[in-house]
N, C-alpha and C. Protein backbone atom coordinates (compact mmCIF):
# COMPACT_ATOMS: atom_id res chain seq x y z
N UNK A 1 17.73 33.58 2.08
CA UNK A 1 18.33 32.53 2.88
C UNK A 1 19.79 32.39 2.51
N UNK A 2 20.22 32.33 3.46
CA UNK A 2 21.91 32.09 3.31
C UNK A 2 22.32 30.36 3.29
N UNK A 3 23.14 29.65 2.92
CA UNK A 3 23.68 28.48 3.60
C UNK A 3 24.85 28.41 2.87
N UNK A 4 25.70 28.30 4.34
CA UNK A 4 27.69 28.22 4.47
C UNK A 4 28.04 26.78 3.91
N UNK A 5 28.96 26.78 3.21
CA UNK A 5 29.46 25.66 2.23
C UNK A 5 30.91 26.03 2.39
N UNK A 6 31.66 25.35 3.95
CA UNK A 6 33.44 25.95 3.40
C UNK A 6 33.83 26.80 3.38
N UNK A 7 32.90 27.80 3.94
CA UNK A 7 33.29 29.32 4.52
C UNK A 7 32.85 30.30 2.88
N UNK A 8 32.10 29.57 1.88
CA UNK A 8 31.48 30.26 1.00
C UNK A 8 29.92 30.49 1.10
N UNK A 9 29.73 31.59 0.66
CA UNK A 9 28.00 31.69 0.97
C UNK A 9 26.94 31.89 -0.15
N UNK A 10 26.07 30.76 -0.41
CA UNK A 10 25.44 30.75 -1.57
C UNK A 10 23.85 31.08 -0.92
N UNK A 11 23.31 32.52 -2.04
CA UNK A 11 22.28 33.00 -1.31
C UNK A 11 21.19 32.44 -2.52
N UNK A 12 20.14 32.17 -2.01
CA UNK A 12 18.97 31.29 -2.86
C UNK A 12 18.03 32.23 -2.31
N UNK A 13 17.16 32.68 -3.85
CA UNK A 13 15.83 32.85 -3.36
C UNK A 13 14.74 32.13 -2.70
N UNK A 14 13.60 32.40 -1.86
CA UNK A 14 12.67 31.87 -1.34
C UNK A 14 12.38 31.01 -2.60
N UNK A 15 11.59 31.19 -3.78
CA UNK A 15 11.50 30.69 -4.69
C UNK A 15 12.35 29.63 -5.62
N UNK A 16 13.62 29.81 -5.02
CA UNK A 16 14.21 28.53 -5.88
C UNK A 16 14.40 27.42 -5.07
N UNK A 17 14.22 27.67 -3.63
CA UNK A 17 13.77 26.18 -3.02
C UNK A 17 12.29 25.89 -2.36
N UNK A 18 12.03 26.29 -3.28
CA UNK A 18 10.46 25.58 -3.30
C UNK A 18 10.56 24.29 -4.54
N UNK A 19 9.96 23.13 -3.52
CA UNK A 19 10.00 21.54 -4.13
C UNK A 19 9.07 21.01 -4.51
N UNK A 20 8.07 20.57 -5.60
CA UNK A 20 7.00 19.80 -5.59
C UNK A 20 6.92 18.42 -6.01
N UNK A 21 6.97 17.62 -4.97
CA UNK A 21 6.83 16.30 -4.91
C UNK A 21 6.17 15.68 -6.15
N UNK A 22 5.06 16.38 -6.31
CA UNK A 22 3.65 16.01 -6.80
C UNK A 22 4.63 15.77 -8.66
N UNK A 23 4.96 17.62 -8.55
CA UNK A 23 5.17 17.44 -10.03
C UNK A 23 6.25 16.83 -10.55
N UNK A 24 7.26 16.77 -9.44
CA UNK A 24 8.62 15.99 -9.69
C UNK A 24 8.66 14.85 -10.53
N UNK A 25 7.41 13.76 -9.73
CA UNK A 25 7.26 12.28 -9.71
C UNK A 25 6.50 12.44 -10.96
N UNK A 26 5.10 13.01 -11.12
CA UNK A 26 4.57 13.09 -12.23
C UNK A 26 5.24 12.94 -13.45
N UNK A 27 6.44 14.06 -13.46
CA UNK A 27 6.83 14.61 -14.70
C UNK A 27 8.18 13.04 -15.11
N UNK A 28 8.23 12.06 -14.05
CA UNK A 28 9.14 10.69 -14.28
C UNK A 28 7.88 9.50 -14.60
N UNK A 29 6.24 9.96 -14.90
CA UNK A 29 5.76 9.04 -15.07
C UNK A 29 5.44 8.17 -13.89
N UNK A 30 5.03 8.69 -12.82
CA UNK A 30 4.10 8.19 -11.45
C UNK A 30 3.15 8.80 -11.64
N UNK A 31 2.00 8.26 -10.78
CA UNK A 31 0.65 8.31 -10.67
C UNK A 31 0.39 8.61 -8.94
N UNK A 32 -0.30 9.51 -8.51
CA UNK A 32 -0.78 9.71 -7.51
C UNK A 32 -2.29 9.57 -6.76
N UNK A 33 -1.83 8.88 -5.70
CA UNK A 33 -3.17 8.00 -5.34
C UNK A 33 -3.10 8.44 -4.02
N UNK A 34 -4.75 9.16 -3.14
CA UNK A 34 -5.13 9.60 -2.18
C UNK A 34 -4.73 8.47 -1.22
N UNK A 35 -4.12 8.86 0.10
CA UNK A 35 -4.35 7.99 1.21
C UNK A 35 -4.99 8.14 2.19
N UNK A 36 -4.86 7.80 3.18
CA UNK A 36 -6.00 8.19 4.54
C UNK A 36 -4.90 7.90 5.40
N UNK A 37 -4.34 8.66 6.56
CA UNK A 37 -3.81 7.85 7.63
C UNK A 37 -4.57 8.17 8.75
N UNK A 38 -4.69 6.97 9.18
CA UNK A 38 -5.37 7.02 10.96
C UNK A 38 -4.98 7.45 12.07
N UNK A 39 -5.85 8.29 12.35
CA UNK A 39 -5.31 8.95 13.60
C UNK A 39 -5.16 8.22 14.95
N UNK A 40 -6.02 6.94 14.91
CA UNK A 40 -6.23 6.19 16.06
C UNK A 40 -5.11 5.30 15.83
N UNK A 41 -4.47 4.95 14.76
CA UNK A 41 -3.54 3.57 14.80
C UNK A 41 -2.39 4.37 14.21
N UNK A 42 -2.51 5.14 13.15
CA UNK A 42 -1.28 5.32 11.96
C UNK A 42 -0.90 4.47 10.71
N UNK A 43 -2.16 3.66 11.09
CA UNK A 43 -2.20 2.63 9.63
C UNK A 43 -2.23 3.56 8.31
N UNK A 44 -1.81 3.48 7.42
CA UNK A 44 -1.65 4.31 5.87
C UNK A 44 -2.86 3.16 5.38
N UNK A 45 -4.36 4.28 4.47
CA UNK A 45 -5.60 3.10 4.27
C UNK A 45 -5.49 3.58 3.26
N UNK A 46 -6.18 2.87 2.46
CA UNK A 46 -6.77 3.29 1.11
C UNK A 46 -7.46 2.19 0.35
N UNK A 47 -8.22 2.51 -0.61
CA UNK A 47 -8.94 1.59 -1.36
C UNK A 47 -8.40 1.11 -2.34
N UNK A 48 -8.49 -0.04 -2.75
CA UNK A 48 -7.87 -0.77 -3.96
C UNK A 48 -8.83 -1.63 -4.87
N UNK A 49 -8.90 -1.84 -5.76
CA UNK A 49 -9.92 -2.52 -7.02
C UNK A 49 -9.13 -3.99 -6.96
N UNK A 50 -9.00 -5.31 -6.74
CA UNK A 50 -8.85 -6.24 -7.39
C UNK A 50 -10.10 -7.19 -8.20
N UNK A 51 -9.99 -7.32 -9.00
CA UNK A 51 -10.34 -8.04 -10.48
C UNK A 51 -12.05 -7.35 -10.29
N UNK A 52 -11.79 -6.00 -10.04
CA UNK A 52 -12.99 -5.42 -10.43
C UNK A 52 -14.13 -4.78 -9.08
N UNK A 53 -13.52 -5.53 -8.04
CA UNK A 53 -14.15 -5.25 -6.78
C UNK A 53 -13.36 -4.56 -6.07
N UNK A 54 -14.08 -3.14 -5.32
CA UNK A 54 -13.32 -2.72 -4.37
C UNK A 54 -13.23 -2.69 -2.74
N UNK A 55 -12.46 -2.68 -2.56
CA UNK A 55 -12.36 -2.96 -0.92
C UNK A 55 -10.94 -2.10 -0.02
N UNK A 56 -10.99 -1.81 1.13
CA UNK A 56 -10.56 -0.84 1.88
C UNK A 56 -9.26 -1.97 2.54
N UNK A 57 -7.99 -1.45 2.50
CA UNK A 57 -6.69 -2.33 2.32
C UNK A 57 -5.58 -1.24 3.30
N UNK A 58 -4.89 -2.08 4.30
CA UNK A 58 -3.75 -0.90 4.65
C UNK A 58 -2.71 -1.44 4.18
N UNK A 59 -1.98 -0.53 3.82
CA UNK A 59 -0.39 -0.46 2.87
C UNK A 59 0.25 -0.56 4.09
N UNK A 60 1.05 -1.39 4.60
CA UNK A 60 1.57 -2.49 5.39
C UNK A 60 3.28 -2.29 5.02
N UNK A 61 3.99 -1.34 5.56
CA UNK A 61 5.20 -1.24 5.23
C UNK A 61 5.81 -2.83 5.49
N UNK A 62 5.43 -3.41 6.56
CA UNK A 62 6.25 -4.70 6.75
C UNK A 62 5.39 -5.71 6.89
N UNK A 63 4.77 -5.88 5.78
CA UNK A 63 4.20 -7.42 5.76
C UNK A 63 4.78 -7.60 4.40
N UNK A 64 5.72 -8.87 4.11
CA UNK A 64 6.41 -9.11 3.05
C UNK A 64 5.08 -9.19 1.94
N UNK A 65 4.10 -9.72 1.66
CA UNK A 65 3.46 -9.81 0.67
C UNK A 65 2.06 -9.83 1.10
N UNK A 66 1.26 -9.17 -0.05
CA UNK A 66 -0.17 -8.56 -0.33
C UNK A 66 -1.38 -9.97 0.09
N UNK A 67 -1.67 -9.72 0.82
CA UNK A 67 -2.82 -10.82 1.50
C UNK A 67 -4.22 -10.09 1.31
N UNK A 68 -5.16 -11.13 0.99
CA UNK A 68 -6.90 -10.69 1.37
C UNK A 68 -7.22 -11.66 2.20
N UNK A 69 -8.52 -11.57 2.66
CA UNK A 69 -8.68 -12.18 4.16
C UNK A 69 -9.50 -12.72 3.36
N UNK A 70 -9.45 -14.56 3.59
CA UNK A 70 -9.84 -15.59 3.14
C UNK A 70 -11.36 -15.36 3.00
N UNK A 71 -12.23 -15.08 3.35
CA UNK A 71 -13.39 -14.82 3.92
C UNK A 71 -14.01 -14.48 2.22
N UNK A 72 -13.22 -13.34 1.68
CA UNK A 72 -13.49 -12.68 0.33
C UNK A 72 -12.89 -13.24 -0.46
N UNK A 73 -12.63 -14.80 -0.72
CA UNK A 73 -12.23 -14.89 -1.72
C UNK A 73 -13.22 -15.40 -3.10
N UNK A 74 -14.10 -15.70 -2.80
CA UNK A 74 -15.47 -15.85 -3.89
C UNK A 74 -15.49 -14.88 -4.42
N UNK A 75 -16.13 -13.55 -3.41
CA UNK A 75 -16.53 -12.11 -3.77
C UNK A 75 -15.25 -11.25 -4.85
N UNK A 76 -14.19 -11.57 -4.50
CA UNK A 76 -12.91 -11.33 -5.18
C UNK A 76 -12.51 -11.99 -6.42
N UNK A 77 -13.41 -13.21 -6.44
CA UNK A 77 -13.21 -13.92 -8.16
C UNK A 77 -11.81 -14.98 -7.85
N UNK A 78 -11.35 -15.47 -6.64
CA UNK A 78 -9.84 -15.51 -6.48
C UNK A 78 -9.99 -17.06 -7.06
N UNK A 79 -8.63 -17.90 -7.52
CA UNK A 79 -8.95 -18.85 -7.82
C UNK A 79 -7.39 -19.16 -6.71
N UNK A 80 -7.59 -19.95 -5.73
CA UNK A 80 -6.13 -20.17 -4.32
C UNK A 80 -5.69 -21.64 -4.43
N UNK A 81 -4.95 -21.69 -4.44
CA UNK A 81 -4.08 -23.14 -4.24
C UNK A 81 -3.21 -23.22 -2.89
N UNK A 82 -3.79 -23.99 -1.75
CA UNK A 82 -2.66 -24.39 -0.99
C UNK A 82 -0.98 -24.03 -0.88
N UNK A 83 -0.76 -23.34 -0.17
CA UNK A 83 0.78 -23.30 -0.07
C UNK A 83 1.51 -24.17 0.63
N UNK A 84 2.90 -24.83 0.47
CA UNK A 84 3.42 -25.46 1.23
C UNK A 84 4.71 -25.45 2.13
N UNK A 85 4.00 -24.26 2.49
CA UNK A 85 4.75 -23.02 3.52
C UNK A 85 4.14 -22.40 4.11
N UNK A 86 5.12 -21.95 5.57
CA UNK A 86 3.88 -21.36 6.63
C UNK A 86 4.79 -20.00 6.37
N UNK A 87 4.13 -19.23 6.76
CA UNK A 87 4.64 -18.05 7.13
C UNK A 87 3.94 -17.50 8.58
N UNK A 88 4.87 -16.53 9.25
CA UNK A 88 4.75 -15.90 10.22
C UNK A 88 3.84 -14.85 10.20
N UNK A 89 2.90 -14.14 10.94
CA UNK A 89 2.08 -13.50 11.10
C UNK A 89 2.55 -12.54 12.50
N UNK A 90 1.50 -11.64 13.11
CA UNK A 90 1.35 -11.15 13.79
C UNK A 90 0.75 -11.98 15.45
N UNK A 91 0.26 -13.12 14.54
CA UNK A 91 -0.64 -13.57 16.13
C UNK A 91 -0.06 -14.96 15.26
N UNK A 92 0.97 -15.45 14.86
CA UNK A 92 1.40 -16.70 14.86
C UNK A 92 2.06 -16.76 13.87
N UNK A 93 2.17 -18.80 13.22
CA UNK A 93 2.35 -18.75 12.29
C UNK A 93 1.03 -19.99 11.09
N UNK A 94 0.80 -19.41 10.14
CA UNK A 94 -0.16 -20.33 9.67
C UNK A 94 0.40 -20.37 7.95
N UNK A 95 -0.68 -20.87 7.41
CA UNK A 95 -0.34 -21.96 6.21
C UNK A 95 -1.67 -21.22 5.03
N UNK A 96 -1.22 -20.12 4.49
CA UNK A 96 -1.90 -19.76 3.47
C UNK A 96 -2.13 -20.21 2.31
N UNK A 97 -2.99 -19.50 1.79
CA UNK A 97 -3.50 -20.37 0.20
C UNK A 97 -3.13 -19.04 -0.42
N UNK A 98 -2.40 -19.25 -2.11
CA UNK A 98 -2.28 -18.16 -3.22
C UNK A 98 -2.89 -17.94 -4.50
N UNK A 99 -3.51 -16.64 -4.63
CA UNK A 99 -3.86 -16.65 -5.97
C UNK A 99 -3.49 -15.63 -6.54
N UNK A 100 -2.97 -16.09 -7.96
CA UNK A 100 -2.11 -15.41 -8.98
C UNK A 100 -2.88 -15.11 -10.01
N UNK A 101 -2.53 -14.19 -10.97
CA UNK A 101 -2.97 -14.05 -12.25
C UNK A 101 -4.07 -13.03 -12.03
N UNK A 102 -4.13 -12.38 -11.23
CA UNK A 102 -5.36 -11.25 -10.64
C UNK A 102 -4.89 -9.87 -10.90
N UNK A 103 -6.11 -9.59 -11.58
CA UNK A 103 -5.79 -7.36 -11.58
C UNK A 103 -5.94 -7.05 -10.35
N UNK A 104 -5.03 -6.07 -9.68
CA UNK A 104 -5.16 -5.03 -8.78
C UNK A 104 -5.06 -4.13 -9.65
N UNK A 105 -5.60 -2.67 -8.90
CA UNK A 105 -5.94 -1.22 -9.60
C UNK A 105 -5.98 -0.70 -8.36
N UNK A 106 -4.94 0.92 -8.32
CA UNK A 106 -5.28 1.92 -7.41
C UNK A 106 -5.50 2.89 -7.99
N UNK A 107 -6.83 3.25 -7.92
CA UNK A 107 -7.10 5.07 -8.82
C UNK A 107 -7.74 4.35 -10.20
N UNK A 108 -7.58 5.35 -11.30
CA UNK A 108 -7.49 5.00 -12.51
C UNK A 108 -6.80 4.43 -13.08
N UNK A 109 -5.15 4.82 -12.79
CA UNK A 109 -4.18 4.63 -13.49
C UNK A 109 -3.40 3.54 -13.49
N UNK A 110 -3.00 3.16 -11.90
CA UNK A 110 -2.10 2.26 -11.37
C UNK A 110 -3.14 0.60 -11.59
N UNK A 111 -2.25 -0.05 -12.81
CA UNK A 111 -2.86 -1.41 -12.45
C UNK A 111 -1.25 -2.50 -12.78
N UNK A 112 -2.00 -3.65 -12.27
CA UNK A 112 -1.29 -4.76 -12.01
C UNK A 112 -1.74 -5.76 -12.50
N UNK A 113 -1.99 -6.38 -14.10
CA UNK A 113 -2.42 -7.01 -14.49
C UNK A 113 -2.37 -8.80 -14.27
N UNK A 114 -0.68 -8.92 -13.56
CA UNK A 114 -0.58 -10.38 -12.89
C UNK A 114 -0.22 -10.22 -11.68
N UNK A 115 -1.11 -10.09 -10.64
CA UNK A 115 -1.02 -9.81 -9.50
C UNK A 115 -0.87 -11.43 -8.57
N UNK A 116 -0.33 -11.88 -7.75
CA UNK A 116 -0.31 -12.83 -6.97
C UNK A 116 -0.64 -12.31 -5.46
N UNK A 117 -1.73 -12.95 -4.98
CA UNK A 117 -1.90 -12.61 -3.36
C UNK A 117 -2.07 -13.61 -2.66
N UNK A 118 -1.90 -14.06 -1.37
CA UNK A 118 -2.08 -14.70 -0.36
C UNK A 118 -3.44 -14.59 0.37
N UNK A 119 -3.78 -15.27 0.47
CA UNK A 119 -5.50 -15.27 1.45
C UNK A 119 -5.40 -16.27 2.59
N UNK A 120 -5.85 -15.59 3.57
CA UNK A 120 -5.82 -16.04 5.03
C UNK A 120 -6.68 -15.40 5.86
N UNK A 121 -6.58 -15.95 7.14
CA UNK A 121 -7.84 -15.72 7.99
C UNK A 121 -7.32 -14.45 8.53
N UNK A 122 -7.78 -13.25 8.25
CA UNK A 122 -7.34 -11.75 9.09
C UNK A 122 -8.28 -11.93 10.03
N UNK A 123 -8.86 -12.30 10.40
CA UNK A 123 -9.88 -12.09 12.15
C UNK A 123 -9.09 -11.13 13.15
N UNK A 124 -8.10 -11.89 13.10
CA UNK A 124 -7.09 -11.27 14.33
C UNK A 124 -6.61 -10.10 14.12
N UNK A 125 -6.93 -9.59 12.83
CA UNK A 125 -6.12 -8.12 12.55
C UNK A 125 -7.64 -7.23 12.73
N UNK A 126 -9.01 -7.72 12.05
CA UNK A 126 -9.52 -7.07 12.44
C UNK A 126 -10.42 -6.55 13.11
N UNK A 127 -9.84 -8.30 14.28
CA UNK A 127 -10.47 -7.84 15.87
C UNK A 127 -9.61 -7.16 16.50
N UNK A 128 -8.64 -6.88 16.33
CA UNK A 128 -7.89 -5.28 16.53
C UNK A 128 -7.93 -4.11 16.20
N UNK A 129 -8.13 -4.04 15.07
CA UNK A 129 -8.83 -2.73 14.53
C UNK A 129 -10.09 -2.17 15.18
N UNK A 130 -10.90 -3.44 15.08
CA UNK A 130 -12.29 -2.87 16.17
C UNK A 130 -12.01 -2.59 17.44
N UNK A 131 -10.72 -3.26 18.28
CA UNK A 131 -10.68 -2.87 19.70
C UNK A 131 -10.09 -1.42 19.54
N UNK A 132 -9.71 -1.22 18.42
CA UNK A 132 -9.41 0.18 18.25
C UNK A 132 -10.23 1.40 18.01
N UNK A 133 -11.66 0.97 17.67
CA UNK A 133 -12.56 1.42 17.43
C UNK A 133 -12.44 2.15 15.69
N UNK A 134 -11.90 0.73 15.08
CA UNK A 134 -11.86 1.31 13.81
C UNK A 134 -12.71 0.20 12.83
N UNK A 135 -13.21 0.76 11.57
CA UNK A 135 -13.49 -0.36 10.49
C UNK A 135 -12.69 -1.49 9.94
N UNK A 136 -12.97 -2.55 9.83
CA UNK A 136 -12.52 -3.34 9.60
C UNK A 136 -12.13 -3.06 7.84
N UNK A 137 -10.78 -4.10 7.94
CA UNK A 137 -10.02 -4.15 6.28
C UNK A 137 -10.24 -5.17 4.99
N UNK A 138 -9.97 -5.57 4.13
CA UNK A 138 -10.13 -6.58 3.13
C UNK A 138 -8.88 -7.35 3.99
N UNK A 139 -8.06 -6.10 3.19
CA UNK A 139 -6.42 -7.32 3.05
C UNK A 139 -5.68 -5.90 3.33
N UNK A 140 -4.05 -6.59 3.19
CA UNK A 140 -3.10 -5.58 3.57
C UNK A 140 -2.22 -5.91 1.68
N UNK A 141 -1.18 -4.50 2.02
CA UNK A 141 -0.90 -4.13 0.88
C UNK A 141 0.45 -4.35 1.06
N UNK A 142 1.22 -5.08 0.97
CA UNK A 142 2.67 -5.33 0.99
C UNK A 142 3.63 -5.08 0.36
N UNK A 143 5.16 -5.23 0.77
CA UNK A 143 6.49 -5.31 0.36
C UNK A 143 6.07 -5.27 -1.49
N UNK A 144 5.73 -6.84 -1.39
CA UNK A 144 5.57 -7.05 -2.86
C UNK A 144 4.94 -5.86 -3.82
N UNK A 145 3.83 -5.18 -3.34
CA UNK A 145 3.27 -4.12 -4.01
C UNK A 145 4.45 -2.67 -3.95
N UNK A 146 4.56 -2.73 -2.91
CA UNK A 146 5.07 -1.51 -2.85
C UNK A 146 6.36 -1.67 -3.36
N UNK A 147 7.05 -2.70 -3.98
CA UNK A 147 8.04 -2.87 -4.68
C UNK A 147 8.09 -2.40 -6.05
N UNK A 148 6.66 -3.62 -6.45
CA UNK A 148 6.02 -3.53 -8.03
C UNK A 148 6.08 -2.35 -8.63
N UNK A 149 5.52 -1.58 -7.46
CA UNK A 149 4.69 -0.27 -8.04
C UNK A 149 5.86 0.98 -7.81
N UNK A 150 6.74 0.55 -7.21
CA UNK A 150 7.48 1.59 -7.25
C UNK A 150 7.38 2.73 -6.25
N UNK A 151 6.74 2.53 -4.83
CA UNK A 151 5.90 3.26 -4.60
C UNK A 151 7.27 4.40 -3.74
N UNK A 152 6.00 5.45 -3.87
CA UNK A 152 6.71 6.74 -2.94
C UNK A 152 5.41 7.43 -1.99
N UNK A 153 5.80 7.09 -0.63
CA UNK A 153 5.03 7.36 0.12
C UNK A 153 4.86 8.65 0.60
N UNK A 154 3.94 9.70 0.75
CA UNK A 154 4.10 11.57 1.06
C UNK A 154 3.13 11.34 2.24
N UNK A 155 3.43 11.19 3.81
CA UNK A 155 2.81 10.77 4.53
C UNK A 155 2.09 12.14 4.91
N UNK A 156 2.71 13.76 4.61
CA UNK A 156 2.11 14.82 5.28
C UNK A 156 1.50 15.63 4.10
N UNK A 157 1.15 14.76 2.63
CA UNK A 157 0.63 15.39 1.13
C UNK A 157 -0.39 14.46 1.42
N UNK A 158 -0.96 12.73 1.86
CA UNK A 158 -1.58 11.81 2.28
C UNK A 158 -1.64 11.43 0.68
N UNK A 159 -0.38 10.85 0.21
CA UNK A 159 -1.06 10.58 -1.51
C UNK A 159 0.49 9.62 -1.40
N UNK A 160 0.00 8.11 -2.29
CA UNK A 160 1.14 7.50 -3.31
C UNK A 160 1.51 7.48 -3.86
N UNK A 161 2.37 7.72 -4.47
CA UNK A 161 3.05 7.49 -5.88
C UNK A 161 3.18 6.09 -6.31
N UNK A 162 2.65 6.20 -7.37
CA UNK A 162 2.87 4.48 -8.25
C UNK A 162 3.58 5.22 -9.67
N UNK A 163 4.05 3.65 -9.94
CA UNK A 163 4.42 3.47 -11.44
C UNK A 163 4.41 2.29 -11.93
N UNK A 164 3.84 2.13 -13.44
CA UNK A 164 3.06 0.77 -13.92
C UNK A 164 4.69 0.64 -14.65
């Protein structure tokens, strides 16, 4: 392969631009975690462990912060306090409850020992999903996570990168 730089020509073997994501991130101390993307929506899915239970979650490039759908919050161990703030949604705006101090875990590796999430009524997300003819979700995986964790998304490898 040739490529012109200024009328100079620097020739590279096939082999020296070959890139691996995988081992790049590894070798800086990330963790790689399987994803699923949907062919029917393009939602990015995957499973996540909080405080020991697992449940099926989409990584939500733009939902500012990590929500479970009120419904699970017993089954989840959550302990929620009233917020006194609404936030905006997809089908409105409503008035969530938060609980803090919770493990999340993706994989083995990736955990989050003081995790804070929001719990609210997802109905509406996943009476959409079903009109989509898809399974329904726990919760979505947000800004906030994908901040925490550092994440690096490989949408055509279907894997995350985290870092604790």
């Amino acid at each position: 392969m040739k490529y012109a730089f200024a009328k100079a020509y620097l020739y590279l073997p096939q082999t020296q631009l070959m890139f691996s994501l995988k081992k790049t991130l590894e070798s800086r101390g990330y963790f790689s975690h399987t994803i699923r993307l949907s062919e029917k929506s393009g939602h990015i899915i995957t499973k996540a462990s909080i405080n020991g239970h697992t449940g099926r979650f989409i990584i939500d490039t733009g939902a500012s912060a990590t929500c479970l759908n009120q419904d699970l919050s017993e089954k989840y161990q959550l302990l929620s306090e009233k917020m006194n703030q609404e936030i905006g949604t997809a089908s409105g705006s409503l008035i969530p409850q938060i609980a803090h101090n919770n493990i999340m875990q993706l994989g083995g590796e990736w955990i989050d020992n003081d995790c804070s999430l929001l719990t609210m009524d997802m109905s509406f997300i996943n009476q959409a999903l079903k009109a989509e003819g898809m399974r329904s979700i726990n919760g979505l995986l947000g800004a906030d996570f994908l901040i925490k964790s550092k994440a690096i998304i490989d949408y055509s490898g279907k894997k995350i990168y985290l870092k604790n």
